[in-house]
PDB file of N, CA and C in Angstrom:
ATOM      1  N   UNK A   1     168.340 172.107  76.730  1.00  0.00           N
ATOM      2  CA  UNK A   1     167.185 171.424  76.149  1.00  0.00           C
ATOM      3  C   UNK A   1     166.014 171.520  77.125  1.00  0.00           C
ATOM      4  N   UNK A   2     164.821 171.169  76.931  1.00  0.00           N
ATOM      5  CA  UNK A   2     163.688 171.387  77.356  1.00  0.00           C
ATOM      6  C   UNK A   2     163.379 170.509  77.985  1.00  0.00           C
ATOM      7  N   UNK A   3     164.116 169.222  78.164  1.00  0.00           N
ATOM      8  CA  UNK A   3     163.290 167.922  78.617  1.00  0.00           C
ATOM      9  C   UNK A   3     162.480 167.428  78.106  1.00  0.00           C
ATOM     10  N   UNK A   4     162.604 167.424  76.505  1.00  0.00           N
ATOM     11  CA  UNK A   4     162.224 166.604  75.157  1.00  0.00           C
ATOM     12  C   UNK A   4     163.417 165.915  74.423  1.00  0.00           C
ATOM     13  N   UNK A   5     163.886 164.716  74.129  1.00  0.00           N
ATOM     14  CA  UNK A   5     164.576 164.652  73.036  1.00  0.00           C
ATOM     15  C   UNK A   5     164.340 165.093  72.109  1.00  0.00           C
ATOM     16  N   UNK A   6     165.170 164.816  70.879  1.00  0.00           N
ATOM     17  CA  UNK A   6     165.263 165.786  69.725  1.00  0.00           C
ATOM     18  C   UNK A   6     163.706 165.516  68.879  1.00  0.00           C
ATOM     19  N   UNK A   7     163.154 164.438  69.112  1.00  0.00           N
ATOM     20  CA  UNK A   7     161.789 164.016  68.390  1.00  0.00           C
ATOM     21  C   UNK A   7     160.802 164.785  68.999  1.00  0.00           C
ATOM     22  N   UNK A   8     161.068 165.442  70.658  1.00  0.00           N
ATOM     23  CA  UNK A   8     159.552 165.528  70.738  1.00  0.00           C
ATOM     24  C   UNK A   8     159.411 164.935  71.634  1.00  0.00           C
ATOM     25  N   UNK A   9     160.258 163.568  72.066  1.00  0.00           N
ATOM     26  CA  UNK A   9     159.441 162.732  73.081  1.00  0.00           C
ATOM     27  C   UNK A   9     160.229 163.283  74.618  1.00  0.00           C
ATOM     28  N   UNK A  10     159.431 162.766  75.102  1.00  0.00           N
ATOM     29  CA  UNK A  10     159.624 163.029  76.630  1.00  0.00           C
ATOM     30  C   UNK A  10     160.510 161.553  77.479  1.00  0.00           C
ATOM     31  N   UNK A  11     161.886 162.529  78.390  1.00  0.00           N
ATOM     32  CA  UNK A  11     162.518 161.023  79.138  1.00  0.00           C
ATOM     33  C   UNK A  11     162.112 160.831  80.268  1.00  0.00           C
ATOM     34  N   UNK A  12     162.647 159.783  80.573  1.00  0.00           N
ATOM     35  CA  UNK A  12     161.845 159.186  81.826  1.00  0.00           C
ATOM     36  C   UNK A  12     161.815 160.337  83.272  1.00  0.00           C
ATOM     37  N   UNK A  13     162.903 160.173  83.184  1.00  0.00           N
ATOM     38  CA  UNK A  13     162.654 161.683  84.445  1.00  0.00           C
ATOM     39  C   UNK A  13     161.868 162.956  84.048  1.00  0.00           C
ATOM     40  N   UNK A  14     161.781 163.303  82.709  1.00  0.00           N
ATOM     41  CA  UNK A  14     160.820 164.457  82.689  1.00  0.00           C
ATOM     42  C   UNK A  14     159.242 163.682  82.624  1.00  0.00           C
ATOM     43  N   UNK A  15     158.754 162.562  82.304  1.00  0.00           N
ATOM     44  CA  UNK A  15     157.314 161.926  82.355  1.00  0.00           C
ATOM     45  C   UNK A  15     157.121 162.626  84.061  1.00  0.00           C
ATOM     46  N   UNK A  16     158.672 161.436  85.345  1.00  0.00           N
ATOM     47  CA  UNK A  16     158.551 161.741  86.830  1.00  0.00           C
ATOM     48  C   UNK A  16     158.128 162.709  86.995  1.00  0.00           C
ATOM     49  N   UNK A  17     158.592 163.676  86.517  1.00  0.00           N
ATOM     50  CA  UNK A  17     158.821 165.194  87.540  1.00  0.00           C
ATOM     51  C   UNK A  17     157.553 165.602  86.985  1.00  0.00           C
ATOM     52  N   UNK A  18     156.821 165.548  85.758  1.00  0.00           N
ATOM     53  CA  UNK A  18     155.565 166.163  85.519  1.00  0.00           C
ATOM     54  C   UNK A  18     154.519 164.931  85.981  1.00  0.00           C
ATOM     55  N   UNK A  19     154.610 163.988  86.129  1.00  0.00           N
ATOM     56  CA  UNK A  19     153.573 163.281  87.038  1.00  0.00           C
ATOM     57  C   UNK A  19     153.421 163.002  88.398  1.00  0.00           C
ATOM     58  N   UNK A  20     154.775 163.150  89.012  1.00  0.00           N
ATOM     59  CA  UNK A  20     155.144 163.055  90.240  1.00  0.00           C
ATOM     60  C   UNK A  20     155.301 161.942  90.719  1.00  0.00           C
ATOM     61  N   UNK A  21     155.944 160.996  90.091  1.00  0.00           N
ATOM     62  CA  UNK A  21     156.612 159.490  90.649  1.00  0.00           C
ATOM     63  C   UNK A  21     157.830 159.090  90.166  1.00  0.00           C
ATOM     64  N   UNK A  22     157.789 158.505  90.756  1.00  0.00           N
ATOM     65  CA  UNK A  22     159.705 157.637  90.638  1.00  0.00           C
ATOM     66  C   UNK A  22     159.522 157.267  89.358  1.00  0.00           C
ATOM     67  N   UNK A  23     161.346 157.150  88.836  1.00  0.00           N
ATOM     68  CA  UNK A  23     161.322 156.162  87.455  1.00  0.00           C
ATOM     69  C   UNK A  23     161.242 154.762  88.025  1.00  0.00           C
ATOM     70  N   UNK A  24     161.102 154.268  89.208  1.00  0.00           N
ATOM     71  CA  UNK A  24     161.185 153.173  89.511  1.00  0.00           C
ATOM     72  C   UNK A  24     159.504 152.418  89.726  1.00  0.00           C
ATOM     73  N   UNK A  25     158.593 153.728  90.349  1.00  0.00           N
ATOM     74  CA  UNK A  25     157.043 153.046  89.802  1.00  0.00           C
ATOM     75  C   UNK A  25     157.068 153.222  88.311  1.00  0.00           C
ATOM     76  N   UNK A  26     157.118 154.467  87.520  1.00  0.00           N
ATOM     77  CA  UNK A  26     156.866 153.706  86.307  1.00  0.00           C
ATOM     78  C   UNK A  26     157.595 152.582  85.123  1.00  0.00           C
ATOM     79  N   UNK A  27     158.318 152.297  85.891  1.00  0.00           N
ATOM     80  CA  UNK A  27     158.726 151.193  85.359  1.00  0.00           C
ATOM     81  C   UNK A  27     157.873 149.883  85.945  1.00  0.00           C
ATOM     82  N   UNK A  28     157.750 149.985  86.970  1.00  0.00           N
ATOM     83  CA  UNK A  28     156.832 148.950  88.116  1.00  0.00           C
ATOM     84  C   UNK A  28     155.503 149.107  87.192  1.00  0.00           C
ATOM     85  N   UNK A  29     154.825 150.205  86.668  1.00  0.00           N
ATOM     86  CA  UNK A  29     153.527 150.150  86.067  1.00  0.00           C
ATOM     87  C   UNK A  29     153.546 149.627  84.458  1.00  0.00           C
ATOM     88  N   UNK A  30     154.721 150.217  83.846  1.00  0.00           N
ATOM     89  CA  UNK A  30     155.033 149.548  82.779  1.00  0.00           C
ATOM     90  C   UNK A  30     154.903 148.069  82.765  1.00  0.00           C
ATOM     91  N   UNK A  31     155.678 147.139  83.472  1.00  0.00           N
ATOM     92  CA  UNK A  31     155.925 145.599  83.537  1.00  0.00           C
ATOM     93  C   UNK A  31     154.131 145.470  83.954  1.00  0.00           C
ATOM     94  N   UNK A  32     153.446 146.308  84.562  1.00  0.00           N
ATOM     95  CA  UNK A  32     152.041 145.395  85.509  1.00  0.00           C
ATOM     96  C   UNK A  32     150.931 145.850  83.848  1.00  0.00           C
ATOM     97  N   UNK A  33     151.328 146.951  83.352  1.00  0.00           N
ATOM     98  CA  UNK A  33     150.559 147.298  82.330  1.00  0.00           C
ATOM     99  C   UNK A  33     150.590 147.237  80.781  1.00  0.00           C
ATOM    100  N   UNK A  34     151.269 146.111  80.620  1.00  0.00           N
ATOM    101  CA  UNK A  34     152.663 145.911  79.015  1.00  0.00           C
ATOM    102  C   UNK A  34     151.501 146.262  77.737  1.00  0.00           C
ATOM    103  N   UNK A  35     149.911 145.692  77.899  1.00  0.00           N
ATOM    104  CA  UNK A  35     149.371 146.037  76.644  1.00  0.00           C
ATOM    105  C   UNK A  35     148.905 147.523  76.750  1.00  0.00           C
ATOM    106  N   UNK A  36     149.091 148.328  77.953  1.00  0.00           N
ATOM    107  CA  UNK A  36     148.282 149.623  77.824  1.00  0.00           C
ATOM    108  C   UNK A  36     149.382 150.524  77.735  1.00  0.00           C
ATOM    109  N   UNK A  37     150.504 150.403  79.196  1.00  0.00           N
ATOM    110  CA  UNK A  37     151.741 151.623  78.236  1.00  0.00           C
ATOM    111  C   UNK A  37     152.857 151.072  77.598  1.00  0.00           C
ATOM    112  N   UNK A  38     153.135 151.695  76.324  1.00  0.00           N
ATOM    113  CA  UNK A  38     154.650 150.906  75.107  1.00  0.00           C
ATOM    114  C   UNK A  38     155.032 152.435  75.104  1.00  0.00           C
ATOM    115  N   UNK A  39     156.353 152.159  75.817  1.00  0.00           N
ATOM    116  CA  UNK A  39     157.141 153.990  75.395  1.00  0.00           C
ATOM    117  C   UNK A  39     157.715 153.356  73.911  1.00  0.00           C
ATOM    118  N   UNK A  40     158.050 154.425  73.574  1.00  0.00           N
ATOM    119  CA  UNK A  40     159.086 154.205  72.394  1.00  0.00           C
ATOM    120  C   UNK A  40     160.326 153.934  72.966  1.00  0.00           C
ATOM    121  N   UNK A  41     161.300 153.493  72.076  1.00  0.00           N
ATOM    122  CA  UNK A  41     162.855 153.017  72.641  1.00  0.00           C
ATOM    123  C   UNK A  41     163.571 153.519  71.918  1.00  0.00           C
ATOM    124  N   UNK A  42     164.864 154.141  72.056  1.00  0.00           N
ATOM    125  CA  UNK A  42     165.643 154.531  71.486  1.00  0.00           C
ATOM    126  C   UNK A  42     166.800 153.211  71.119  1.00  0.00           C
ATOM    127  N   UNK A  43     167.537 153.952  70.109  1.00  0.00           N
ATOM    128  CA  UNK A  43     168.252 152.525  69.479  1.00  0.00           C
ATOM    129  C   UNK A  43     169.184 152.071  70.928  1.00  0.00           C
ATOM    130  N   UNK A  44     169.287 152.568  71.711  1.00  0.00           N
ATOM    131  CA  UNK A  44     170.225 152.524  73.230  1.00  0.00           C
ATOM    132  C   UNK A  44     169.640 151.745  73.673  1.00  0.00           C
ATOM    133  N   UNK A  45     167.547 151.672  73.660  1.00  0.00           N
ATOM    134  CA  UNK A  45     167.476 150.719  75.003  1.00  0.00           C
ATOM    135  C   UNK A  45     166.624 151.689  75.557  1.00  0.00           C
ATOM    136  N   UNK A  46     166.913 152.981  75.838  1.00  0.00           N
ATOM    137  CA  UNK A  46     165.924 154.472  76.260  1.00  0.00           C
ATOM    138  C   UNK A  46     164.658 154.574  76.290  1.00  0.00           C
ATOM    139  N   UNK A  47     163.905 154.288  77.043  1.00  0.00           N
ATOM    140  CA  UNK A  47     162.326 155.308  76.787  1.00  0.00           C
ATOM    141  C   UNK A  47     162.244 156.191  76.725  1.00  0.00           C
ATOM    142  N   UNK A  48     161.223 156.538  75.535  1.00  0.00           N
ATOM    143  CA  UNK A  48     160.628 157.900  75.803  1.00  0.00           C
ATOM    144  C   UNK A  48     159.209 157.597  75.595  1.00  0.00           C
ATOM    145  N   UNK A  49     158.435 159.158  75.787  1.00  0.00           N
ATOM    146  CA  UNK A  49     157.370 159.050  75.821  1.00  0.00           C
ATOM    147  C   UNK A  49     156.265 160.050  75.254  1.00  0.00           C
ATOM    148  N   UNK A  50     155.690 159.729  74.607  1.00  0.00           N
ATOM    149  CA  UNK A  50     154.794 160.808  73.258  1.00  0.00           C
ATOM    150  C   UNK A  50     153.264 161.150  74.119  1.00  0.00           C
ATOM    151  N   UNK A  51     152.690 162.442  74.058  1.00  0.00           N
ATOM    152  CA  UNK A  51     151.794 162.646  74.895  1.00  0.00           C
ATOM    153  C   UNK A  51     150.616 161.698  74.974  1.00  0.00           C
ATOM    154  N   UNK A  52     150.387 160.910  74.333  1.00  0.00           N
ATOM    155  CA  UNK A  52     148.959 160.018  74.297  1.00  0.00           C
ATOM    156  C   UNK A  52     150.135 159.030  75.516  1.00  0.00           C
ATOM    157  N   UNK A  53     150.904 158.464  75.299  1.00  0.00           N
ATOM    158  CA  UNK A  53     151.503 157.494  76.606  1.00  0.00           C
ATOM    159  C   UNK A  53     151.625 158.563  77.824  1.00  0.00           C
ATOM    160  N   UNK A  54     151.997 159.671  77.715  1.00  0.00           N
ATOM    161  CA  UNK A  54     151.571 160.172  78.951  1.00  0.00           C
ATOM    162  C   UNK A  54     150.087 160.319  79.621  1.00  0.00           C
ATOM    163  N   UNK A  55     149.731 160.724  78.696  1.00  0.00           N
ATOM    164  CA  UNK A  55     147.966 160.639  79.355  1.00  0.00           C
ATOM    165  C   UNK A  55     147.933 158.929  79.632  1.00  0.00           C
ATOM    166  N   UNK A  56     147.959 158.119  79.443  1.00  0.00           N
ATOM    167  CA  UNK A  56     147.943 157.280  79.997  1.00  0.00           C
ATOM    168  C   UNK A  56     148.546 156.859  81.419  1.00  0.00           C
ATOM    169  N   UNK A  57     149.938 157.462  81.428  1.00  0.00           N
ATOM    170  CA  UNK A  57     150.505 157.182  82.710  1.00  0.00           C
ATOM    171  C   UNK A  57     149.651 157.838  84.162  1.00  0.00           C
ATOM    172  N   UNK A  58     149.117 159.205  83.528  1.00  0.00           N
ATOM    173  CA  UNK A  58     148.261 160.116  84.183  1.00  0.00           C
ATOM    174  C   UNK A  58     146.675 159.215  84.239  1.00  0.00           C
ATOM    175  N   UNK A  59     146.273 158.813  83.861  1.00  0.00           N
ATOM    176  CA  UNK A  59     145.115 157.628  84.045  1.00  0.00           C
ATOM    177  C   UNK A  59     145.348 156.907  85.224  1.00  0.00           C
ATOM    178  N   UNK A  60     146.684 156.042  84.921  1.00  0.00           N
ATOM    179  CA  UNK A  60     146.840 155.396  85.548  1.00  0.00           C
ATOM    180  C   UNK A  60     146.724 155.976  87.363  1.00  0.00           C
ATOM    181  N   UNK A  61     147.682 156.574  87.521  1.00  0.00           N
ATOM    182  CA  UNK A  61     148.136 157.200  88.532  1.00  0.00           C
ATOM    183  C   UNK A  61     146.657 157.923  89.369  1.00  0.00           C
ATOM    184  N   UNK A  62     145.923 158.176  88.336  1.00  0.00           N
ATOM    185  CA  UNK A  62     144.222 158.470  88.802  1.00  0.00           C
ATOM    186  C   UNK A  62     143.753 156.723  89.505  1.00  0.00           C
ATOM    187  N   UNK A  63     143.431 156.457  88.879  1.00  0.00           N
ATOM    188  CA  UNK A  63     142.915 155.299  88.728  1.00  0.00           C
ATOM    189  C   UNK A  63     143.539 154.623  90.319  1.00  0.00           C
ATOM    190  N   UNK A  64     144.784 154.606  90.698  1.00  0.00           N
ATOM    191  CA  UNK A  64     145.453 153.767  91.484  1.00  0.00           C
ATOM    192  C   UNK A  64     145.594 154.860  93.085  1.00  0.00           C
ATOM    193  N   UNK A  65     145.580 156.042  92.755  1.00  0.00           N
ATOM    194  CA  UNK A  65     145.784 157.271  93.745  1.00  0.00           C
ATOM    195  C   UNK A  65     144.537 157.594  94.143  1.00  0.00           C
ATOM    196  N   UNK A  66     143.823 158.324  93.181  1.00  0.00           N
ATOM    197  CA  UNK A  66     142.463 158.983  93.650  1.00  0.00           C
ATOM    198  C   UNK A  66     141.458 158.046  93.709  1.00  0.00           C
ATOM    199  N   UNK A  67     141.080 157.021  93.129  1.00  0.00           N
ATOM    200  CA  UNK A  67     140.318 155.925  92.849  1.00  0.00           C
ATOM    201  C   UNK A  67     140.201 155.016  93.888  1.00  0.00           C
ATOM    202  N   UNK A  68     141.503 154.580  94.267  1.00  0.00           N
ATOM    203  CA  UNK A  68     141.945 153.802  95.175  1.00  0.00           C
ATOM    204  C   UNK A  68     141.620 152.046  94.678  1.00  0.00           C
ATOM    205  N   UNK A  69     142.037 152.314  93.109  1.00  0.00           N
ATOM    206  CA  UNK A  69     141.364 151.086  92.727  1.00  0.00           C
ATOM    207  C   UNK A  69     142.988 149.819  92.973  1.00  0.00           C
ATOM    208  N   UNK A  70     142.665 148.776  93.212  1.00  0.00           N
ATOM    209  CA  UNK A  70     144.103 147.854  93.321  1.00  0.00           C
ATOM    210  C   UNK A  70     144.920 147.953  91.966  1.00  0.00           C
ATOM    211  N   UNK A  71     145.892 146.960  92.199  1.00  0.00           N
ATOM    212  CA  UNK A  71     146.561 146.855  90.542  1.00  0.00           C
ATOM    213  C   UNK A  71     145.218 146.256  89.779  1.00  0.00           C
ATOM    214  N   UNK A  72     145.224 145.132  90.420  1.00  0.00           N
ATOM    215  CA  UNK A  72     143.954 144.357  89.578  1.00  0.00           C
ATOM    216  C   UNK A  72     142.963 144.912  89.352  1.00  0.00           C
ATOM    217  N   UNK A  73     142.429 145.636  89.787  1.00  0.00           N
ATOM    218  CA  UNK A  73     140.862 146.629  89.285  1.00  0.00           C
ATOM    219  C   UNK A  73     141.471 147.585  88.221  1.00  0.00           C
ATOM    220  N   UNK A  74     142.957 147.683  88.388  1.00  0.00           N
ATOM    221  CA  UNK A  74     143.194 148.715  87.406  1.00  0.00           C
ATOM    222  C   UNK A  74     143.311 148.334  86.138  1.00  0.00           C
ATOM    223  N   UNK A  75     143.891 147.048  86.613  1.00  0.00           N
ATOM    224  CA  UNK A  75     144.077 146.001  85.148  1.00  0.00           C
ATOM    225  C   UNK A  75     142.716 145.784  84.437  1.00  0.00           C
ATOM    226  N   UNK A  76     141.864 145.780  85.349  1.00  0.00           N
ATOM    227  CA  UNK A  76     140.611 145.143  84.531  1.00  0.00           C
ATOM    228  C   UNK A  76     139.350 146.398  84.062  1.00  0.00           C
ATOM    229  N   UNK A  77     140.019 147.426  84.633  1.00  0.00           N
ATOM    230  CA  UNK A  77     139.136 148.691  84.563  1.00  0.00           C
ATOM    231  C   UNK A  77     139.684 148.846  82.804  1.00  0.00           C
ATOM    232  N   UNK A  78     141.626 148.686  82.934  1.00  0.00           N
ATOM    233  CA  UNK A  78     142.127 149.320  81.248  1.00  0.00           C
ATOM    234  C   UNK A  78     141.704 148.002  80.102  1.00  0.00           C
ATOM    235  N   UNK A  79     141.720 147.063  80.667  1.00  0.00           N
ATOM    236  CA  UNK A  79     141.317 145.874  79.847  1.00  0.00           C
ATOM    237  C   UNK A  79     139.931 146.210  79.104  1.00  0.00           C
ATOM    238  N   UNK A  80     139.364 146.448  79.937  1.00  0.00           N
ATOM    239  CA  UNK A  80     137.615 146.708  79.522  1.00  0.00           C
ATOM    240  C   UNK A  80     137.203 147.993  78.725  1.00  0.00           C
ATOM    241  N   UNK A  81     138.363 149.154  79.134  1.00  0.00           N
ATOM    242  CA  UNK A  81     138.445 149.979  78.354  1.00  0.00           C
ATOM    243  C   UNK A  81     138.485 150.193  76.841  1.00  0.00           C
ATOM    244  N   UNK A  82     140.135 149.336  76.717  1.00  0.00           N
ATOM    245  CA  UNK A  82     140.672 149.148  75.414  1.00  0.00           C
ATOM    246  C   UNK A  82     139.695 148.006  74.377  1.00  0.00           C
ATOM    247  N   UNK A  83     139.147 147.249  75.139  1.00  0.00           N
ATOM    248  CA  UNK A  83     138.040 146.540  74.307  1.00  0.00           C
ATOM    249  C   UNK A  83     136.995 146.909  73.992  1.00  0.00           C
ATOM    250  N   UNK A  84     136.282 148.183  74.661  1.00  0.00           N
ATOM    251  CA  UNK A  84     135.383 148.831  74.483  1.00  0.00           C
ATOM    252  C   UNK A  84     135.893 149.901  73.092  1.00  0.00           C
ATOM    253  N   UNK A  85     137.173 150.426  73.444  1.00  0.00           N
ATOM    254  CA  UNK A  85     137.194 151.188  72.152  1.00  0.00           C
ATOM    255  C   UNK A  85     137.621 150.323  70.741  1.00  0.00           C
ATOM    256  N   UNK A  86     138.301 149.270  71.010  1.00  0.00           N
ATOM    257  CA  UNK A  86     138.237 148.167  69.581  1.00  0.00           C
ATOM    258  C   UNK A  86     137.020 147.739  69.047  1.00  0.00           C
ATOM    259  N   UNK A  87     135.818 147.773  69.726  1.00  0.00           N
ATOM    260  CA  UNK A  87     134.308 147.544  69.649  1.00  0.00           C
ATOM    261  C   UNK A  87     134.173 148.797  68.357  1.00  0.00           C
ATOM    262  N   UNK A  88     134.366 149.737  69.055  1.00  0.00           N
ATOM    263  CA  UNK A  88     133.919 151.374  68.630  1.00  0.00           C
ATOM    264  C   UNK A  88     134.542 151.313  67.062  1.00  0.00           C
ATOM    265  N   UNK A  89     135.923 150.920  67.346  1.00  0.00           N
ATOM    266  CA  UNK A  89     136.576 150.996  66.009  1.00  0.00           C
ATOM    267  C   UNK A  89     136.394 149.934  64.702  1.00  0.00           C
ATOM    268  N   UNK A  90     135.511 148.977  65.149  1.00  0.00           N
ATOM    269  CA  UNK A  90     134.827 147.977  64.024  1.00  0.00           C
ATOM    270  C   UNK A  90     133.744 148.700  62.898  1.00  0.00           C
TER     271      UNK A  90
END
């Protein structure tokens, strides 16, 4: 297999290895970021992950790496984001 489940989605170690972090930060970013990344779950319990949640994880990882912004600036950078595009979408 390709390092897609059968849907398409991507598992947690293939998100790692193409973003370059532990399953243990993104799980750490998951719990700090619950309204910005939702993997899908398999009936097991499993994440996976569909390319719009990856571009997000890849945001993130900008945002916190190159940026050098804290958790909290990051929180409030995606907060301000996602309300800006619910604005857009009225």
């Amino acid at each position: 297999m390709d390092g897609k489940h059968e849907n398409g989605l991507l598992k947690v170690k293939d998100v790692c290895a193409l973003v370059g972090i532990t399953p243990h930060t993104l799980r750490y970013w998951e719990k700090e970021f619950p309204e910005y990344l939702q993997p899908h779950r398999t009936a097991g319990g499993h994440r996976l992950y569909d390319d719009h949640q990856l571009r997000r994880i890849l945001e993130i990882k900008y945002l916190l790496k190159d940026r050098f912004l804290s958790i909290k600036g990051t929180k409030l950078y995606l907060r301000e984001k996602l309300q800006g595009s619910a604005l857009h979408a009225e």
